[in-house]
N, C-alpha and C. Protein backbone atom coordinates (compact mmCIF):
# COMPACT_ATOMS: atom_id res chain seq x y z
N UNK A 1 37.37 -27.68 -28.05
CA UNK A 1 36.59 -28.85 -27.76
C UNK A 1 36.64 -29.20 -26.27
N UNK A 2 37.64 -29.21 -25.46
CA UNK A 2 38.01 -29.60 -24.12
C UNK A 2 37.01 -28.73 -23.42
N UNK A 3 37.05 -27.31 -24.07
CA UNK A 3 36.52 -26.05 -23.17
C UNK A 3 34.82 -26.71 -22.88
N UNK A 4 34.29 -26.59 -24.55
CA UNK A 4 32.96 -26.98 -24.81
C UNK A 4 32.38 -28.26 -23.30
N UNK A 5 33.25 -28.80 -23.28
CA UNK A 5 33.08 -30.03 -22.18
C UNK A 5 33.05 -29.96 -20.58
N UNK A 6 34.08 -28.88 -20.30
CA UNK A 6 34.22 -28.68 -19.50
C UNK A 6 33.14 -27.57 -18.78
N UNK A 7 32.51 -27.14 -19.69
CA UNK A 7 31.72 -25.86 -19.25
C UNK A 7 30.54 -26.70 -19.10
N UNK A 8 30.29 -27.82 -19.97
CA UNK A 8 29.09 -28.71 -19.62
C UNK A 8 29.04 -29.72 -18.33
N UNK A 9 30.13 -29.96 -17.85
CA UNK A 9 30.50 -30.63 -16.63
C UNK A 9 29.82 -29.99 -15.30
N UNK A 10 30.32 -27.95 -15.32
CA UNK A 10 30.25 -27.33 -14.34
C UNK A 10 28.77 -26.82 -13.92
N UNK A 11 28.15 -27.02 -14.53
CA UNK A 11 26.58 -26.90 -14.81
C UNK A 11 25.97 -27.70 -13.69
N UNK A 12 25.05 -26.99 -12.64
CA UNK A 12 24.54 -27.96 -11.91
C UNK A 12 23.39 -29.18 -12.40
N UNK A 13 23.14 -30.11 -11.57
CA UNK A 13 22.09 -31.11 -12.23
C UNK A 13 20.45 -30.35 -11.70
N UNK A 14 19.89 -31.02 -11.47
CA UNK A 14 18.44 -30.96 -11.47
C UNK A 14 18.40 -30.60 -10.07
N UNK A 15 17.76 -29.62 -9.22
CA UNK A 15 17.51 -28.86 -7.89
C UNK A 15 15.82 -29.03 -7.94
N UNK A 16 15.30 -30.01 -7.03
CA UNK A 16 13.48 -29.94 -7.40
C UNK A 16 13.27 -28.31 -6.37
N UNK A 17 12.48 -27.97 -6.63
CA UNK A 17 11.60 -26.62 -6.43
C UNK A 17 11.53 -26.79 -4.47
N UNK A 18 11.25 -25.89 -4.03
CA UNK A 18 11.15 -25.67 -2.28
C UNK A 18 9.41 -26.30 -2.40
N UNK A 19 9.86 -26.51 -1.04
CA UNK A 19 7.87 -27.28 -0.97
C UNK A 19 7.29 -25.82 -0.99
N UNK A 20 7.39 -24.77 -0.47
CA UNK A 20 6.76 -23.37 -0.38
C UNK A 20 6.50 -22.90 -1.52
N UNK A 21 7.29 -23.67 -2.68
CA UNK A 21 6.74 -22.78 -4.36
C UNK A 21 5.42 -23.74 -4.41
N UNK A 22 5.62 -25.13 -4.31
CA UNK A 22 4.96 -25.78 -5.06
C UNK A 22 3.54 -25.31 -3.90
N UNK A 23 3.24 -25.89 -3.18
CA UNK A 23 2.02 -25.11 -2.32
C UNK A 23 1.68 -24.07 -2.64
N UNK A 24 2.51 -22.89 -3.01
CA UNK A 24 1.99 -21.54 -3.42
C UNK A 24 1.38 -21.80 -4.72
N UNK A 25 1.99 -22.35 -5.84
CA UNK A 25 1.11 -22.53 -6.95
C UNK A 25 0.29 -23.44 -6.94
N UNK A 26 -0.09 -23.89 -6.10
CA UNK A 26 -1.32 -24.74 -6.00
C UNK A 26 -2.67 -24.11 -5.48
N UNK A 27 -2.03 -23.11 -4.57
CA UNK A 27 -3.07 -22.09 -3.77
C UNK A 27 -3.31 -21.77 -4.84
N UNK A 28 -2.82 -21.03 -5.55
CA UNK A 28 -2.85 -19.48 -6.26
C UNK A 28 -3.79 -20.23 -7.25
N UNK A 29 -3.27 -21.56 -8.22
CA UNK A 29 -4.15 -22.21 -8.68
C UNK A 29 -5.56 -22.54 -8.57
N UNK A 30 -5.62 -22.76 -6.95
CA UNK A 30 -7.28 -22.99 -6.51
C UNK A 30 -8.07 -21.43 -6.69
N UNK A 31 -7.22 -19.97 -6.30
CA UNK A 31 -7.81 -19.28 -5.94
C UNK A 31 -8.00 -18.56 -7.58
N UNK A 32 -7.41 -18.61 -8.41
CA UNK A 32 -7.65 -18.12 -9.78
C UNK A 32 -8.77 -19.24 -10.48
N UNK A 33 -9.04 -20.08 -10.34
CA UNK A 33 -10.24 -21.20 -10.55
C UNK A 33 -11.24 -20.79 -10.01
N UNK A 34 -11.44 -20.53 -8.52
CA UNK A 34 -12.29 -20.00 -8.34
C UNK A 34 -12.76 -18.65 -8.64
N UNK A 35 -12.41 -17.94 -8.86
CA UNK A 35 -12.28 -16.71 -9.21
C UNK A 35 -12.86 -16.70 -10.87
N UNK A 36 -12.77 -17.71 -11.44
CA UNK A 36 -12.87 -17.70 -12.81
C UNK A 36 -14.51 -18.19 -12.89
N UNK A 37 -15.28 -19.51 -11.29
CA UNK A 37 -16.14 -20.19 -11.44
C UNK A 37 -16.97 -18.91 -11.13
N UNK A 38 -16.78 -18.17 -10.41
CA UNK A 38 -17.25 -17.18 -9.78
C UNK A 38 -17.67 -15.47 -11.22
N UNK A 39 -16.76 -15.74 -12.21
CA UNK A 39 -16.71 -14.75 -13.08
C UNK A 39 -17.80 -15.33 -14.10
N UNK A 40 -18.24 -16.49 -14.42
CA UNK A 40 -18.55 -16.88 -15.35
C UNK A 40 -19.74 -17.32 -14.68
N UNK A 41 -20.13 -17.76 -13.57
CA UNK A 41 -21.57 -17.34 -12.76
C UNK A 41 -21.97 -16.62 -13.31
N UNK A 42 -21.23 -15.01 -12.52
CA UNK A 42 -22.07 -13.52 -12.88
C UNK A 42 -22.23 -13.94 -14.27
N UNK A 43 -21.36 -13.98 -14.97
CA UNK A 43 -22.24 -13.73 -16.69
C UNK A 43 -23.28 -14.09 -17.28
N UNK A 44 -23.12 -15.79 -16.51
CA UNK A 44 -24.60 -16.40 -17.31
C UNK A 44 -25.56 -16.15 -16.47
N UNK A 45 -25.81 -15.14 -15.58
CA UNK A 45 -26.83 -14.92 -14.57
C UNK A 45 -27.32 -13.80 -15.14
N UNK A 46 -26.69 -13.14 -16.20
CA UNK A 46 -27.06 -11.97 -16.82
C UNK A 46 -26.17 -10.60 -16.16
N UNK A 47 -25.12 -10.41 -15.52
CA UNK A 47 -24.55 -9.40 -15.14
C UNK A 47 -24.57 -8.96 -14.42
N UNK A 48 -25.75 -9.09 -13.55
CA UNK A 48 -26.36 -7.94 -12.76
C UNK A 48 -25.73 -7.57 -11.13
């Protein structure tokens, strides 16, 4: 029981993310959106 506790103690708390992740998935976000507005153009334009 002591152990169980103690191993939960040594555990770090909450670390928020580097600003460089969160910007990157925001890019990557815009650029797969577009990429998607852009895929679904061609289709309903007929393919061509």
């Amino acid at each position: 029981m002591d152990e169980e506790i103690l191993d939960t103690e040594e555990q770090p708390g909450y670390t928020p993310r580097p600003k460089w992740q969160i910007w990157g998935a925001w890019i990557a976000l815009l650029v797969f959106a577009a990429f998607l507005v852009m895929y679904y153009t061609n289709v309903f334009r007929g393919g061509a």
